[in-house]
C-alpha atoms as a PDB file:
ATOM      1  CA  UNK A   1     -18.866   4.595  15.388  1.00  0.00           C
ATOM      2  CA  UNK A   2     -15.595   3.101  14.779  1.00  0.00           C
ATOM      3  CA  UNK A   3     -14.496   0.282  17.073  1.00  0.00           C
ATOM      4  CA  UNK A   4     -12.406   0.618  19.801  1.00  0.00           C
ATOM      5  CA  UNK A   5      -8.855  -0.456  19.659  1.00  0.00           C
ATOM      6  CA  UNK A   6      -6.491  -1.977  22.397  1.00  0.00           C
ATOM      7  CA  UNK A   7      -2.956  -2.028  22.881  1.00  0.00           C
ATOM      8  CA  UNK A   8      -1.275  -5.606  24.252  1.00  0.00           C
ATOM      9  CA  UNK A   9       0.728  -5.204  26.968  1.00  0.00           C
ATOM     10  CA  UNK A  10       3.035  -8.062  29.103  1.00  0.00           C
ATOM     11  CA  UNK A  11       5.534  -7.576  31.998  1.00  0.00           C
ATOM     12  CA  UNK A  12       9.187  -8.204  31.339  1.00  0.00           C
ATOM     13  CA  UNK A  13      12.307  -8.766  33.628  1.00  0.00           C
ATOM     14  CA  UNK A  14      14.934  -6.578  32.948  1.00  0.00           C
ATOM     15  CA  UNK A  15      18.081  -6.570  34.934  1.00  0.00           C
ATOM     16  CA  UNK A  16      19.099  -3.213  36.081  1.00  0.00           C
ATOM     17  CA  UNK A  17      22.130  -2.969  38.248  1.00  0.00           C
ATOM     18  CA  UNK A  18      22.193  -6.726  38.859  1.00  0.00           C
ATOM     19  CA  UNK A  19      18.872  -6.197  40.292  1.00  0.00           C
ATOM     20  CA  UNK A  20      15.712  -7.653  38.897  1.00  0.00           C
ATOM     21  CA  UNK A  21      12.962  -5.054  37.917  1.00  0.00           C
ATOM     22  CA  UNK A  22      10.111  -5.162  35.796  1.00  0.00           C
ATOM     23  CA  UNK A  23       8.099  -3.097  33.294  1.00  0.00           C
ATOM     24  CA  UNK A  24       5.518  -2.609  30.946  1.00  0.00           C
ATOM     25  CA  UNK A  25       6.143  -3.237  27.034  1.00  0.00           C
ATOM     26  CA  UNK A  26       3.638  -3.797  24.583  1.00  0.00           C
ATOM     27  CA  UNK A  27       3.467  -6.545  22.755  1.00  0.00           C
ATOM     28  CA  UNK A  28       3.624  -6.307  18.783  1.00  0.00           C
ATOM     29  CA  UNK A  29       1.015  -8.674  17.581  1.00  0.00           C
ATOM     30  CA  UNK A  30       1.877  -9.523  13.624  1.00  0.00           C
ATOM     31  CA  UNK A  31       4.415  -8.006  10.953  1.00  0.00           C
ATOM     32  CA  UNK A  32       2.691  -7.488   7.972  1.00  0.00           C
ATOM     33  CA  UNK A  33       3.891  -7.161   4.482  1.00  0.00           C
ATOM     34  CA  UNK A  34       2.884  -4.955   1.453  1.00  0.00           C
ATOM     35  CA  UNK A  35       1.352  -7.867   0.071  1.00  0.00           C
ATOM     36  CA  UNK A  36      -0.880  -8.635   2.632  1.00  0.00           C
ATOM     37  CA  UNK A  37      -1.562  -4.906   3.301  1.00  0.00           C
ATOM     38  CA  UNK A  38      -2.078  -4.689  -0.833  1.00  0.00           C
ATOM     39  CA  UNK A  39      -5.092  -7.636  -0.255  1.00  0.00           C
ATOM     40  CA  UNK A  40      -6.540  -5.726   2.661  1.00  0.00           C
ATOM     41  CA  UNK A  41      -7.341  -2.618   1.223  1.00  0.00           C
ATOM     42  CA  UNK A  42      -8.395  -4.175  -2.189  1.00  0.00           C
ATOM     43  CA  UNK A  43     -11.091  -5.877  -0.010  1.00  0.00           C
ATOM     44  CA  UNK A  44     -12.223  -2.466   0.652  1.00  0.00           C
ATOM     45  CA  UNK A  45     -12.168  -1.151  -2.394  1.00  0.00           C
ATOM     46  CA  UNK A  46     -12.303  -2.109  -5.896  1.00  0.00           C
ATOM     47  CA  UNK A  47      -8.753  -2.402  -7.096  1.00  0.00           C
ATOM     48  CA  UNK A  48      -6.785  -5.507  -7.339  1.00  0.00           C
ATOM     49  CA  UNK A  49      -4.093  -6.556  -4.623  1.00  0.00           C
ATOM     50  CA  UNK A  50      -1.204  -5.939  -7.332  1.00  0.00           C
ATOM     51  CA  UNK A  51      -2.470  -2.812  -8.480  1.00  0.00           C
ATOM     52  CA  UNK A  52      -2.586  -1.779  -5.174  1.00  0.00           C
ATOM     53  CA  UNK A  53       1.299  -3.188  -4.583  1.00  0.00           C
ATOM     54  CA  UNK A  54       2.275  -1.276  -7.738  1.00  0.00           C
ATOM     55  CA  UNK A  55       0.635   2.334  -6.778  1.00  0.00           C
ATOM     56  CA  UNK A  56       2.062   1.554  -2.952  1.00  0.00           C
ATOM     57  CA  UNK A  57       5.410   1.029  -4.249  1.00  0.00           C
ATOM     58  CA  UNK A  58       5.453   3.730  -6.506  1.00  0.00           C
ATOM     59  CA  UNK A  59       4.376   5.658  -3.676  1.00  0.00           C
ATOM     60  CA  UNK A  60       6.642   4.708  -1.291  1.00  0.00           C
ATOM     61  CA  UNK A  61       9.780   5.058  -4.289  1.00  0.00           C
ATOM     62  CA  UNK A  62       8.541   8.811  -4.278  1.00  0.00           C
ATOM     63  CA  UNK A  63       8.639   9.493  -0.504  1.00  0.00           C
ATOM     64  CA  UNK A  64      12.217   7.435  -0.491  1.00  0.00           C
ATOM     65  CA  UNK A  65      13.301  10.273  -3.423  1.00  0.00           C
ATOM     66  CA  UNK A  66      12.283  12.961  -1.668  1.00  0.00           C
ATOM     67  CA  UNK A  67      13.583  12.472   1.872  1.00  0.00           C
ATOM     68  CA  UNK A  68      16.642  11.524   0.014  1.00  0.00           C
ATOM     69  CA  UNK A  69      16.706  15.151  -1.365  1.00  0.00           C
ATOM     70  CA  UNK A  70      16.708  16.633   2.252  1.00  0.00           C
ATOM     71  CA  UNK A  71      12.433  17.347   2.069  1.00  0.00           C
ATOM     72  CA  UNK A  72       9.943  15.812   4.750  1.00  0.00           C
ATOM     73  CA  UNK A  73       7.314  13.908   3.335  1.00  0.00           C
ATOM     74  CA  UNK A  74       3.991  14.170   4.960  1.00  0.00           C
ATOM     75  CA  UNK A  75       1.200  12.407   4.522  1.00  0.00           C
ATOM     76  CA  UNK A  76      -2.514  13.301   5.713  1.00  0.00           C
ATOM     77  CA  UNK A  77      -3.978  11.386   9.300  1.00  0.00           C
ATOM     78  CA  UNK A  78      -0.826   9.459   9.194  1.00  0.00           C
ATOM     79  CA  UNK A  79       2.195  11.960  10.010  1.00  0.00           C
ATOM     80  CA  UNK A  80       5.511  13.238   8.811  1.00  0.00           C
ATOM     81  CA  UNK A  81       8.495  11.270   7.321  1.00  0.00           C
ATOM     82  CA  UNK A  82      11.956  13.389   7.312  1.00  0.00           C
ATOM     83  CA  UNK A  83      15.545  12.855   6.982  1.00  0.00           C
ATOM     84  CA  UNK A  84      17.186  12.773  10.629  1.00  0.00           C
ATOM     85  CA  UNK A  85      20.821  13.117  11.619  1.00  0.00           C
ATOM     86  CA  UNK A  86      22.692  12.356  14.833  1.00  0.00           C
ATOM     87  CA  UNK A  87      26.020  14.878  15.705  1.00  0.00           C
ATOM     88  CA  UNK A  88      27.778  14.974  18.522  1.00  0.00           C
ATOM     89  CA  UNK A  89      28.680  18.693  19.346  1.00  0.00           C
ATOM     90  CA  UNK A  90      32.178  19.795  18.832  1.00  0.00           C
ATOM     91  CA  UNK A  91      34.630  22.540  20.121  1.00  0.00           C
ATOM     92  CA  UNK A  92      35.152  24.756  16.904  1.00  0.00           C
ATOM     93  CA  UNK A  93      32.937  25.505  13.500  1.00  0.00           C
ATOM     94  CA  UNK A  94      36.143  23.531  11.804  1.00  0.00           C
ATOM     95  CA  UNK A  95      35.587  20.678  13.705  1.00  0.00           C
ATOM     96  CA  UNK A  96      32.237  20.066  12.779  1.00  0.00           C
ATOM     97  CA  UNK A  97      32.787  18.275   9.548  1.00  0.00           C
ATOM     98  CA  UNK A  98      30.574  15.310   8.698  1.00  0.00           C
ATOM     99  CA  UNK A  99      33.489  12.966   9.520  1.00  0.00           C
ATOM    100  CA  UNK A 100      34.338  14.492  12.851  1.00  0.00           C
ATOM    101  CA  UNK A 101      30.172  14.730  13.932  1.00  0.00           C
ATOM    102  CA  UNK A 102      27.842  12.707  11.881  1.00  0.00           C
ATOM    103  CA  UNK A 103      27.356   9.860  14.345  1.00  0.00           C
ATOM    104  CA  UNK A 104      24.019   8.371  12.179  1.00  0.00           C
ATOM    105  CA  UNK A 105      21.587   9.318   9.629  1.00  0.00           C
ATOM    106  CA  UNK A 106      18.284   7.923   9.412  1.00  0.00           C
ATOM    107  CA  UNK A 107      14.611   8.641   8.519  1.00  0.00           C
ATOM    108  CA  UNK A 108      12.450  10.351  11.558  1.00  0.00           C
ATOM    109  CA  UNK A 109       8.596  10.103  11.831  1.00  0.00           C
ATOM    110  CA  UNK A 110       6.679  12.244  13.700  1.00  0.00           C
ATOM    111  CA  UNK A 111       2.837  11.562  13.960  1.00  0.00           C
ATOM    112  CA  UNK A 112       0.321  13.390  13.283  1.00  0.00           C
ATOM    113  CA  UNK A 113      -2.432  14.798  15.472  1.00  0.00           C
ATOM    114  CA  UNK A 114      -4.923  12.877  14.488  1.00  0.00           C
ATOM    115  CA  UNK A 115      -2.756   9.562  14.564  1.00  0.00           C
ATOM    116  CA  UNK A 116      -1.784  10.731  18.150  1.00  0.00           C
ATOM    117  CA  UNK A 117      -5.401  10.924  19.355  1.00  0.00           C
ATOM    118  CA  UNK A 118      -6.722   7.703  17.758  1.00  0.00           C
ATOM    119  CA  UNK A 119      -3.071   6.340  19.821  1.00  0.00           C
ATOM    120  CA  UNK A 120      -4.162   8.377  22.963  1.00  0.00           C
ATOM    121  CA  UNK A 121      -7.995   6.765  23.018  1.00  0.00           C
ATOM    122  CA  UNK A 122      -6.790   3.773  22.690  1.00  0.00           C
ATOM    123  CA  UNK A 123      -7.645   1.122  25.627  1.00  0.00           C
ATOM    124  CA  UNK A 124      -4.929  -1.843  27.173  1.00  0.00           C
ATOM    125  CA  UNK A 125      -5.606  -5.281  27.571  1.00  0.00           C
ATOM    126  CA  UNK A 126      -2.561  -7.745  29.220  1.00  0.00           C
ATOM    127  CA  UNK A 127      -1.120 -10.522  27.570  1.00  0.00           C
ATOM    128  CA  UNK A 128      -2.713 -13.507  28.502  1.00  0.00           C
ATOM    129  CA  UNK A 129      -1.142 -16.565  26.845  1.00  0.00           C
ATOM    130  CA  UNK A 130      -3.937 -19.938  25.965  1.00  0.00           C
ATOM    131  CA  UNK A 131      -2.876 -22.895  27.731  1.00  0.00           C
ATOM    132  CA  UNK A 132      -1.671 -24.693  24.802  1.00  0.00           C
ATOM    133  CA  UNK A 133      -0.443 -21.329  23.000  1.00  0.00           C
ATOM    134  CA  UNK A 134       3.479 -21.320  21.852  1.00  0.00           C
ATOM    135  CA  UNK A 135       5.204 -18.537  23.547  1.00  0.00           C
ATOM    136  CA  UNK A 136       6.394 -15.988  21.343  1.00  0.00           C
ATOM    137  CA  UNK A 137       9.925 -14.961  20.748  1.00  0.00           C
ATOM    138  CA  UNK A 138      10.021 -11.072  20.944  1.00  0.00           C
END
């Protein structure tokens, strides 16, 4: 049974009409990079960390190419990667150039089902600094 997983969550101010009000965010815990990913799934398998970095990056060059080329890109229990674009609308078909419209282009991600449902199980826990802990810039 896999374990369960739990979602950090703290209460910030936010000032909302000069008012102070407060909400809910969760709290990102590290920032890993493909290097440290690389080691983490060579401990579970039994490739090396840089031949794991080489077949990730050569992986991730081919997703890059292809959502370049206008496809979506998806990949298996994770979800769908896609080339996104922000327009505003216009009055006429002759306005809507891609200098008149395109306000930003970007990559989208939609999850997949499964992703969502591991998400959705998922428990919360609050932020709870140690005594002695650093606070955190976020």
């Amino acid at each position: 049974m896999a374990k369960k997983r739990y979602w950090t969550y703290e209460a910030k101010k936010k000032k909302v009409l000069k008012q102070d009000k407060w909400v809910a965010t969760l709290r990102r815990q590290d920032h890993l990079t493909l290097d440290e990913t690389s080691e983490q799934v060579s401990i579970r398998g039994s490739i090396l960390p840089g031949e794991v970095s080489g077949i990730l990056r050569a992986y991730f060059e081919q997703i890059r190419y292809h959502i370049l080329a206008g496809d979506s890109v998806n990949i298996k229990g994770l979800g769908t990667f896609y080339p996104k674009m922000t327009a505003k609308m216009v009055d006429t078909a002759a306005d809507a150039t891609v200098n008149n419209c395109v306000k930003d282009i970007t990559i989208g991600f939609r999850p997949s089902n499964e992703l969502k449902e591991v998400i959705n199980k998922s428990g919360f826990r609050v932020f709870a600094p140690a005594d002695n802990a650093t606070p955190r810039e976020g």
